[in-house]
N, C-alpha and C. Protein backbone atom coordinates (compact mmCIF):
# COMPACT_ATOMS: atom_id res chain seq x y z
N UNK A 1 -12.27 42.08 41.24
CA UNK A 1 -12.56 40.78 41.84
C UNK A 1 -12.59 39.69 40.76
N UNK A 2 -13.24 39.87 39.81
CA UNK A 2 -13.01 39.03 38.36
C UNK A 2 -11.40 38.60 37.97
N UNK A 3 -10.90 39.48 38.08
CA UNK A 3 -9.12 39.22 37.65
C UNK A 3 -9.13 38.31 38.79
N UNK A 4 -9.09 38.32 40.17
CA UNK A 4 -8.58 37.64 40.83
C UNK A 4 -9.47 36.38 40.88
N UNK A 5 -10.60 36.20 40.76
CA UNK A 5 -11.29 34.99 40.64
C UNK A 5 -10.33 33.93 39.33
N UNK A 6 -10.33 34.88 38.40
CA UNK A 6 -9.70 34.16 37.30
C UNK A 6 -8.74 33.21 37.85
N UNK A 7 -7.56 34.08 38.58
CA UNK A 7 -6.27 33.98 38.63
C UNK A 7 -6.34 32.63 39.63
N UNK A 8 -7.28 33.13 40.47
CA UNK A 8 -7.37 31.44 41.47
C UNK A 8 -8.10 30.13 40.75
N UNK A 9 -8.73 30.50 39.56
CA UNK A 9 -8.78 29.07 38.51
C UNK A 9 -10.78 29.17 38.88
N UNK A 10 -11.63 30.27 38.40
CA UNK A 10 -12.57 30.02 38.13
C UNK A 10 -12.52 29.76 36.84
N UNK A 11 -13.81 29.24 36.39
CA UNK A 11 -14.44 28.29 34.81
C UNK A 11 -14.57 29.36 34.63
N UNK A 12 -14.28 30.39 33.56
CA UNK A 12 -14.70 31.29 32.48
C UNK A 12 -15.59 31.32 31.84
N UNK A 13 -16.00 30.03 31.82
CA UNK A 13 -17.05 29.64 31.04
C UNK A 13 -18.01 28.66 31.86
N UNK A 14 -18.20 28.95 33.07
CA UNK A 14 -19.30 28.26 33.86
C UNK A 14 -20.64 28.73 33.60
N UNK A 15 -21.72 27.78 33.52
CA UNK A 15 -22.82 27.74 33.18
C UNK A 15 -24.09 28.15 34.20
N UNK A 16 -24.90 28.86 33.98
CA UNK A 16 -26.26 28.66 35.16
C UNK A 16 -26.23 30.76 35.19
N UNK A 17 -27.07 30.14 36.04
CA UNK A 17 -27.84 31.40 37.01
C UNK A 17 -28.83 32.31 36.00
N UNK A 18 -28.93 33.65 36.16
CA UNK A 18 -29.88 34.60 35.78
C UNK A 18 -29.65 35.19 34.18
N UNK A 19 -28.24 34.89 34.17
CA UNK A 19 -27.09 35.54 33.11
C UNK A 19 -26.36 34.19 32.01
N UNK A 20 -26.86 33.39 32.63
CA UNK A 20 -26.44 32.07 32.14
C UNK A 20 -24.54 31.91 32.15
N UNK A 21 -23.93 32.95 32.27
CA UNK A 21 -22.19 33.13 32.19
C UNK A 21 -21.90 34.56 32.48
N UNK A 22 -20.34 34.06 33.03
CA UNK A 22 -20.22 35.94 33.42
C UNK A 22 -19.75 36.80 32.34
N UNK A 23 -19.49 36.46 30.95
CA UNK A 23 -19.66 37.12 30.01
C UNK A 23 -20.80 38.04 29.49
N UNK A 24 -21.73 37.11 29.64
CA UNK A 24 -23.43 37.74 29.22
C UNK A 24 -23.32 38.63 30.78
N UNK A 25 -23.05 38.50 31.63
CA UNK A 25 -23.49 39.31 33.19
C UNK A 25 -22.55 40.44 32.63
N UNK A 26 -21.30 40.31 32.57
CA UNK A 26 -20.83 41.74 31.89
C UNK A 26 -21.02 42.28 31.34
N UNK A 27 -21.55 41.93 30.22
CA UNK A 27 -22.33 42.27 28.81
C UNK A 27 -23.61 43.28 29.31
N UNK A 28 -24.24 42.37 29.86
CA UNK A 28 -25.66 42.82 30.41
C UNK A 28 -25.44 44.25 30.84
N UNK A 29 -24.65 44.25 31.91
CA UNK A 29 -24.42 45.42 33.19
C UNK A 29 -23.47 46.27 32.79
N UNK A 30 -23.09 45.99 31.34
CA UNK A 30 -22.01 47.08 30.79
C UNK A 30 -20.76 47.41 31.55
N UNK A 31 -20.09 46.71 31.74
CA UNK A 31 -18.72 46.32 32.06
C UNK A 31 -17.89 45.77 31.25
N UNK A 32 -17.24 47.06 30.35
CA UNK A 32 -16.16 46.69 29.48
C UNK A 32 -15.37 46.33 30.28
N UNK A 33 -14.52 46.53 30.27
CA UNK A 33 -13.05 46.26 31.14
C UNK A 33 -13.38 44.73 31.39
N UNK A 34 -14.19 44.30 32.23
CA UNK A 34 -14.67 42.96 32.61
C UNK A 34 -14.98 41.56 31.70
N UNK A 35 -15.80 42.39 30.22
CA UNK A 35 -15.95 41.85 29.35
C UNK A 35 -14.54 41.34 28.42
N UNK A 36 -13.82 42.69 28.20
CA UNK A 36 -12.32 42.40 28.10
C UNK A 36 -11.54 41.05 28.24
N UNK A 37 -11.76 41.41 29.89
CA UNK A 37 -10.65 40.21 30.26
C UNK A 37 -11.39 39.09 30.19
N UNK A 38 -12.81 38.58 30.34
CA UNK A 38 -13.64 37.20 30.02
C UNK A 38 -13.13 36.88 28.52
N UNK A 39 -12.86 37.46 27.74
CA UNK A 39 -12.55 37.08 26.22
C UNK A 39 -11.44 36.49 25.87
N UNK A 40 -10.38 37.49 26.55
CA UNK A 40 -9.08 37.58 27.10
C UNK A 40 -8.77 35.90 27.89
N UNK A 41 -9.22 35.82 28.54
CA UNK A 41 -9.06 34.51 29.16
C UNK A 41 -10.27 33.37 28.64
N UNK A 42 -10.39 33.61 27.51
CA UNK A 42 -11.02 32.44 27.18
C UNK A 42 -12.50 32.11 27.02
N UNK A 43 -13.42 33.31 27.14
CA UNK A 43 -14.81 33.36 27.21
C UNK A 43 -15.19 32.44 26.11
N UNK A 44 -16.11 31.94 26.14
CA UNK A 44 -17.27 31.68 24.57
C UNK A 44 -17.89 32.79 24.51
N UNK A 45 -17.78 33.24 22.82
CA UNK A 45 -18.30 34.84 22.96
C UNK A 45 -19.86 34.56 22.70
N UNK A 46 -20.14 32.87 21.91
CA UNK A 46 -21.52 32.40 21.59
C UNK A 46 -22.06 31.60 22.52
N UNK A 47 -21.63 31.74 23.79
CA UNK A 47 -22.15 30.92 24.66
C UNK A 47 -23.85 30.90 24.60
N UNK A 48 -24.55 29.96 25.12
CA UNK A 48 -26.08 30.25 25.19
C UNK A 48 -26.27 29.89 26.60
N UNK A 49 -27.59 30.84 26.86
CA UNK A 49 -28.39 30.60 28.35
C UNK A 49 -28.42 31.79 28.88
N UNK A 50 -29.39 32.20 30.26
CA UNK A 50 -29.49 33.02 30.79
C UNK A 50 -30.58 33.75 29.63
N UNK A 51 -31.25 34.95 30.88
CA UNK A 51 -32.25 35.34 30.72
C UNK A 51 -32.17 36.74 29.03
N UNK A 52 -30.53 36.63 28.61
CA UNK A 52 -30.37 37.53 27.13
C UNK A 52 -29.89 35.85 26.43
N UNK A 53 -30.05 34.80 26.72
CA UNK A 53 -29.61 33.79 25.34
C UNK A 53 -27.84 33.84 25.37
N UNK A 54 -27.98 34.93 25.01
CA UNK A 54 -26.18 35.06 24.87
C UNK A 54 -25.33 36.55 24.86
N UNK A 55 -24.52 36.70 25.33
CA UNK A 55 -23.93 38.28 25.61
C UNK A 55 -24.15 39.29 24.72
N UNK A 56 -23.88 38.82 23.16
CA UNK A 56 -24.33 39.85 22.23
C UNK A 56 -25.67 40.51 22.45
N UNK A 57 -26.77 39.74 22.55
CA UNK A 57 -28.19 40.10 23.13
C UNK A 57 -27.97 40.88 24.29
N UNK A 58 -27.63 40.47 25.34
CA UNK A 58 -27.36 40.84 26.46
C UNK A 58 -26.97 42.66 26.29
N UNK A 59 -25.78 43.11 25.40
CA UNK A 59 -25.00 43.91 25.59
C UNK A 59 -26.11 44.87 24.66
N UNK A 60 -26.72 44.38 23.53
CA UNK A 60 -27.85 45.17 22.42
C UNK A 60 -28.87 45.34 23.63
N UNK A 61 -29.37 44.87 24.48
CA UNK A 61 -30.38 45.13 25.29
C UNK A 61 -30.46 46.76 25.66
N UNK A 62 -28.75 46.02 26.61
CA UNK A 62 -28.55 47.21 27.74
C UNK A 62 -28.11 48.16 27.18
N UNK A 63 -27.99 48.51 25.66
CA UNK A 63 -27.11 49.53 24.92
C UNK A 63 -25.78 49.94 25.17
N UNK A 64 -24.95 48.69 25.39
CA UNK A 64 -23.88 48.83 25.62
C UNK A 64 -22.91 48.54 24.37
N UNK A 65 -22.91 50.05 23.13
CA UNK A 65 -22.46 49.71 21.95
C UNK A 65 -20.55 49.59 22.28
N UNK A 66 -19.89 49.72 23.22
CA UNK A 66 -18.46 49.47 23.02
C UNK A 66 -18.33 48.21 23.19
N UNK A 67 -19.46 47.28 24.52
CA UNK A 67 -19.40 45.88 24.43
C UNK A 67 -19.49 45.13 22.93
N UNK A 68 -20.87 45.67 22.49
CA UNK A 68 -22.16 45.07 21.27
C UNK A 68 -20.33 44.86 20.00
N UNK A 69 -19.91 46.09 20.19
CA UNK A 69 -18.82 46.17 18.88
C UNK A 69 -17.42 44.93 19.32
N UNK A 70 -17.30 44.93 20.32
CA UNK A 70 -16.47 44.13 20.95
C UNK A 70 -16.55 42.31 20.73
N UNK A 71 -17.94 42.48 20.75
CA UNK A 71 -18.28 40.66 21.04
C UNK A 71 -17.92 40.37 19.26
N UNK A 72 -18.79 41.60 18.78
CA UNK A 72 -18.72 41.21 17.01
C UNK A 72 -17.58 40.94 17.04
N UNK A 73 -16.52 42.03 16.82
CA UNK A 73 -14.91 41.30 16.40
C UNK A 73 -14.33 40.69 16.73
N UNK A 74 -15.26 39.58 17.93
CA UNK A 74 -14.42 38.43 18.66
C UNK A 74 -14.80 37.09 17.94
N UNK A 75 -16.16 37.28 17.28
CA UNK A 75 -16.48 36.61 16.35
C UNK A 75 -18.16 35.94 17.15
N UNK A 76 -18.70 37.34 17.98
CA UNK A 76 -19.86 37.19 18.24
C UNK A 76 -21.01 36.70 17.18
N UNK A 77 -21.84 35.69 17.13
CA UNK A 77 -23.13 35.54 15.80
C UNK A 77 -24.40 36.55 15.90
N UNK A 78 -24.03 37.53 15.12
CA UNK A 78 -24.87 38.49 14.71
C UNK A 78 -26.85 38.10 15.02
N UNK A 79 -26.75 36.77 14.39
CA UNK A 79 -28.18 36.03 14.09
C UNK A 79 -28.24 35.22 15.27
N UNK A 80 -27.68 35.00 15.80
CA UNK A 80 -28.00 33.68 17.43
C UNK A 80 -29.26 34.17 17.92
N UNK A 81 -30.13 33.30 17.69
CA UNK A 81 -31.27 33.30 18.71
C UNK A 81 -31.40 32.62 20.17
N UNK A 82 -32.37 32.93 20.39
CA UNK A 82 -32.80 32.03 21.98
C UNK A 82 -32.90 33.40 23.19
N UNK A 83 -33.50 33.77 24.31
CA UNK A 83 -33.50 34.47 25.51
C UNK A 83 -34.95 35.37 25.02
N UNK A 84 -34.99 36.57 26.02
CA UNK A 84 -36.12 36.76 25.78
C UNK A 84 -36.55 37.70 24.74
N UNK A 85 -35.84 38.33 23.98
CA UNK A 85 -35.86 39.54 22.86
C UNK A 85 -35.68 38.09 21.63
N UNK A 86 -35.42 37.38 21.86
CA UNK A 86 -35.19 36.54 20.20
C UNK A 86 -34.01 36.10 19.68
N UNK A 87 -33.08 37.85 19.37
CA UNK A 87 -32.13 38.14 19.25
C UNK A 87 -31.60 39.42 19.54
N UNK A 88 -29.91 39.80 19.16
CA UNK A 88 -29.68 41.13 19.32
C UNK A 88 -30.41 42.19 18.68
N UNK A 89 -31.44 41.75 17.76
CA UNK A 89 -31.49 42.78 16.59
C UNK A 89 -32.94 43.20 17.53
N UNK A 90 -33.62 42.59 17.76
CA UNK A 90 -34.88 42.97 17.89
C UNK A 90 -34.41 43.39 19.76
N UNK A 91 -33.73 42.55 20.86
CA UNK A 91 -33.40 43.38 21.68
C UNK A 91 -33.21 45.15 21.47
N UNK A 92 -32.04 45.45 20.95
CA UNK A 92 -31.95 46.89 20.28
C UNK A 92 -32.61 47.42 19.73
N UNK A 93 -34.07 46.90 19.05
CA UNK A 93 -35.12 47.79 18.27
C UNK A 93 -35.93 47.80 19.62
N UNK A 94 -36.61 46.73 20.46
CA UNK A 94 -37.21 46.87 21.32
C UNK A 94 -37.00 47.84 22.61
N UNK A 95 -35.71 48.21 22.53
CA UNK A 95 -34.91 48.98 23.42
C UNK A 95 -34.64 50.57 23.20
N UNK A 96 -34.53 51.13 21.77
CA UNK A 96 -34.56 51.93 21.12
C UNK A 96 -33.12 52.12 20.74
N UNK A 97 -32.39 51.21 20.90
CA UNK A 97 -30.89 51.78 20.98
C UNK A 97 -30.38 51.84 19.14
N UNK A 98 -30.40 52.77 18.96
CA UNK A 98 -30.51 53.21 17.05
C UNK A 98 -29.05 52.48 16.52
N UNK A 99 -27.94 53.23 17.39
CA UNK A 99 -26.28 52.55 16.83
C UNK A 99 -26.30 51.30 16.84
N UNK A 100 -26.40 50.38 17.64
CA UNK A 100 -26.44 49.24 17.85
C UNK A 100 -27.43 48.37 16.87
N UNK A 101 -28.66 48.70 16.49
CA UNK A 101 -29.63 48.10 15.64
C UNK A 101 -28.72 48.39 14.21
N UNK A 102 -28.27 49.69 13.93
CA UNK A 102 -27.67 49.93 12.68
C UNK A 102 -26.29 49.02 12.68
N UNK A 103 -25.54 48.97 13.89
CA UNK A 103 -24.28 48.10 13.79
C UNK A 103 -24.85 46.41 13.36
N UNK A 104 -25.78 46.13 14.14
CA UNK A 104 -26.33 44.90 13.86
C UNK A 104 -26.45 44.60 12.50
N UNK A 105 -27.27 45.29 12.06
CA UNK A 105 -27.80 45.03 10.18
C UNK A 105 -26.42 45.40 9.74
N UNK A 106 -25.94 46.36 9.71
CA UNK A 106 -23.94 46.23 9.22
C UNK A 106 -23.33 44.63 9.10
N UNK A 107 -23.48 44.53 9.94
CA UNK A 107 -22.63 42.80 10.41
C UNK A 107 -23.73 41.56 9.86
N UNK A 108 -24.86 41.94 9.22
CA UNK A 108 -25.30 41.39 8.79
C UNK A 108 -26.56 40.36 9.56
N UNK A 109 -27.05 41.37 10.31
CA UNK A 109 -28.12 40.70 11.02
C UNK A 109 -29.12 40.97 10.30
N UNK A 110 -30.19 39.66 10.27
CA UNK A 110 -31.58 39.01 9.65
C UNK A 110 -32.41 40.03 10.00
N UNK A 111 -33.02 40.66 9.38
CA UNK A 111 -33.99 41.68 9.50
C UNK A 111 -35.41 41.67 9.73
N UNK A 112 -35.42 40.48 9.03
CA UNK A 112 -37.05 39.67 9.25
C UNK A 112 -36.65 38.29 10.00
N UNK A 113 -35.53 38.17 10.90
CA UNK A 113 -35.56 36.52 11.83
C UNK A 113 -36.78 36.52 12.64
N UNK A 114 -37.38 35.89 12.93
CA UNK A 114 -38.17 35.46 13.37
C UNK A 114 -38.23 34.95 14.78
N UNK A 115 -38.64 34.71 16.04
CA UNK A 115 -38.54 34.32 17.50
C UNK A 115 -38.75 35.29 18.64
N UNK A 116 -39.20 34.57 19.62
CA UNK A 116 -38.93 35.53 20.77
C UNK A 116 -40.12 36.05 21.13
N UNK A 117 -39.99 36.99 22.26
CA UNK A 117 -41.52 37.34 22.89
C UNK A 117 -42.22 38.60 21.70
N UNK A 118 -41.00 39.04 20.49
CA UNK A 118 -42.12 40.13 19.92
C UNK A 118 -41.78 39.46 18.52
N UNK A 119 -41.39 38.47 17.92
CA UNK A 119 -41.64 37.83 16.77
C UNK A 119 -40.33 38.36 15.95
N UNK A 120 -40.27 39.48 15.51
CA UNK A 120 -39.34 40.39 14.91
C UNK A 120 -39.15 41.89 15.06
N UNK A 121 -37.60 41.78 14.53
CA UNK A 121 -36.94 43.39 15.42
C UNK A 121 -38.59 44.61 14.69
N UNK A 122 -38.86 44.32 13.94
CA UNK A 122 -39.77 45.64 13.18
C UNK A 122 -41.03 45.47 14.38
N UNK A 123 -41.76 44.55 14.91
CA UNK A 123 -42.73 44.36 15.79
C UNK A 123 -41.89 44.86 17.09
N UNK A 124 -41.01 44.28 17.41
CA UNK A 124 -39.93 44.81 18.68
C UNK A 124 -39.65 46.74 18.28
N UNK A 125 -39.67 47.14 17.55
CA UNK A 125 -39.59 48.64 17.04
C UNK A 125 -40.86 49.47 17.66
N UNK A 126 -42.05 48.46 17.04
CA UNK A 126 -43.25 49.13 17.15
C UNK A 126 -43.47 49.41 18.53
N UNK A 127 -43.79 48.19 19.42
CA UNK A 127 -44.04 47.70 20.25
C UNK A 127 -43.33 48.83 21.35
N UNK A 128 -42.17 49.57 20.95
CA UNK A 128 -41.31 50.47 22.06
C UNK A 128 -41.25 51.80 21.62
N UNK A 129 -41.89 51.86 20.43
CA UNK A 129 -42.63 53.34 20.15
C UNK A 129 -41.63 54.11 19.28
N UNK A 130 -40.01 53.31 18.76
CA UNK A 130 -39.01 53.81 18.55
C UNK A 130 -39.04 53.97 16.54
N UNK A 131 -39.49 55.04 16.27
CA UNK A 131 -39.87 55.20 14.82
C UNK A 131 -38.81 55.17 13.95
N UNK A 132 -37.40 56.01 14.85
CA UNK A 132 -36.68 55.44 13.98
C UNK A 132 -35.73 54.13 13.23
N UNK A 133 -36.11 53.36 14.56
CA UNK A 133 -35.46 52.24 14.10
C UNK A 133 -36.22 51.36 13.08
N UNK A 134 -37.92 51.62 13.48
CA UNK A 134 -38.78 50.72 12.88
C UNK A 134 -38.43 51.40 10.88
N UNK A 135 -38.25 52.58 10.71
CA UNK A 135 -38.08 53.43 9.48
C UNK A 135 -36.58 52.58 8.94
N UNK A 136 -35.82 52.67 9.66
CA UNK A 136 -34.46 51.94 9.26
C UNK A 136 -34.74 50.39 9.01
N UNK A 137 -35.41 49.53 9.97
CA UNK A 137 -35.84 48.11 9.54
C UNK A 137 -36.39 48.08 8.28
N UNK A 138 -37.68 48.67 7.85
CA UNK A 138 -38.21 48.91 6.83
C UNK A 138 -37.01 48.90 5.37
N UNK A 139 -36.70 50.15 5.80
CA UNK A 139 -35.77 50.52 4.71
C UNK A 139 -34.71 49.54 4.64
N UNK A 140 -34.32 48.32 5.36
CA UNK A 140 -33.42 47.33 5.21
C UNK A 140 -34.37 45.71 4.77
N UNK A 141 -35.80 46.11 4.11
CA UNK A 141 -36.55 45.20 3.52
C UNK A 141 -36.82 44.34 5.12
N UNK A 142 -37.49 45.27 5.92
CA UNK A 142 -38.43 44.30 6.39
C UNK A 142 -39.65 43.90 6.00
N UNK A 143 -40.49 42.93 6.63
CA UNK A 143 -41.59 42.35 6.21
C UNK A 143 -42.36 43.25 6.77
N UNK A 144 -43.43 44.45 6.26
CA UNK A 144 -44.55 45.15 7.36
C UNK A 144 -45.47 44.36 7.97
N UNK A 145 -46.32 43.00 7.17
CA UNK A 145 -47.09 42.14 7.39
C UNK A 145 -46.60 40.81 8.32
N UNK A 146 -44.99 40.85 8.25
CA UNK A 146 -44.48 39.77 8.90
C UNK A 146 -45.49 39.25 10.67
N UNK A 147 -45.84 38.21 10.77
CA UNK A 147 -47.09 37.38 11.77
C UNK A 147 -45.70 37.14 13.02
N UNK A 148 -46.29 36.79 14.18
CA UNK A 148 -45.74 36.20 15.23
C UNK A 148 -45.81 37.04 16.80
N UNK A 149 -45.34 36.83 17.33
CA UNK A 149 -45.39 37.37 18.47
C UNK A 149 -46.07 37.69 19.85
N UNK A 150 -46.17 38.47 20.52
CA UNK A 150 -47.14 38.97 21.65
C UNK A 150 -48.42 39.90 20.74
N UNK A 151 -47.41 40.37 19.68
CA UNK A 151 -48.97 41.24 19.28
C UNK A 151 -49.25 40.80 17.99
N UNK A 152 -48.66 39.62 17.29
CA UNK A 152 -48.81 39.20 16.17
C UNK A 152 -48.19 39.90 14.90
N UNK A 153 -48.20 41.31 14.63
CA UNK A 153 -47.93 42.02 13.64
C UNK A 153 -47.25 43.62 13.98
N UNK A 154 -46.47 44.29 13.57
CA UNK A 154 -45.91 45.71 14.16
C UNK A 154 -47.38 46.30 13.93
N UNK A 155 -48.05 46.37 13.36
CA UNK A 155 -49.12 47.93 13.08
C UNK A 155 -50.30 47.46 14.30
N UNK A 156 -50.42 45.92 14.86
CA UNK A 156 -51.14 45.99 16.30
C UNK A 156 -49.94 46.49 17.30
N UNK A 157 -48.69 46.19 16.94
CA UNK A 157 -47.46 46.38 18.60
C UNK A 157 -47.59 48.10 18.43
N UNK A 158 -47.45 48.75 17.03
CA UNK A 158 -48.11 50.18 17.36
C UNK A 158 -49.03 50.78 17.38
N UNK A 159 -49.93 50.42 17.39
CA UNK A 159 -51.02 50.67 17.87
C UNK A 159 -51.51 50.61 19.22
N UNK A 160 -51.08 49.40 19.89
CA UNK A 160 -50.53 49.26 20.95
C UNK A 160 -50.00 50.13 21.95
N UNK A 161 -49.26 50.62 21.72
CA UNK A 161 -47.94 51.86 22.25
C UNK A 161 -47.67 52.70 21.67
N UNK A 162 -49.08 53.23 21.34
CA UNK A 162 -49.46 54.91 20.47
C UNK A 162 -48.59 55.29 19.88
């Protein structure tokens, strides 16, 4: 239905709703093929809005690493903030999704960025109980003491979520 929406002259890049674009909605709901052709015809791969900020987030959420790898080599921003995880990095730590957090810091995502409902990906780690990602943040010089968030610091977000 997407191909043919295209083909009758929808905006590719129309704005609004839950997803903010149907890039991030593909992204979200893990629909390669879909994501594909939005790029294909012209997507913004950095678009902003909707409830992931922007598709890269969106796709690190839902652990959708063939999307997450896809947006990167379209020239997705690793570091884009805004939605409700912050960014991709801390989406994927908060999520537990290990490939995707490791693809992230690869491409050069901020390890200690700062924003969002858990402050940073190492508090977003804690906070979802996922040790190994929080062990990999660490070991990529996170801040342990780094402040912000719902729980302020990772050693209250684990403590938190035993």
């Amino acid at each position: 239905i997407a191909a043919l929406l295209l083909e009758k002259g929808a905006d590719v890049n129309a704005q609004g709703g839950r997803y903010g674009n149907a890039l991030q909605a593909a992204s979200a709901e893990g629909h390669e093929t879909i994501a594909a052709l939005l790029l294909e015809k012209g997507a913004d791969v950095n678009a902003q809005g909707g409830i992931y900020g922007n598709a890269l987030q969106a796709a690190s959420a839902g652990g959708h690493e063939t999307i997450a790898a896809l947006l990167l080599e379209k020239g997705a921003d690793v570091n884009a903030q805004g939605g409700d995880y912050g960014n991709a990095l801390q989406a994927a730590s908060l999520k537990g999704h290990e490939t995707i957090a490791a693809l992230l810091l690869e491409k050069g995502a901020d390890v200690n960025a700062q924003g969002g409902r858990y402050g940073n990906a190492l508090q977003a780690a804690s906070a979802g109980g996922h040790e190994t990602i929080a062990a990999l943040l660490l070991e990529k010089g996170a801040d342990v003491n780094a402040q912000g968030g719902d729980y302020s610091n990772a050693l209250q977000a684990a403590s938190a979520a035993g």
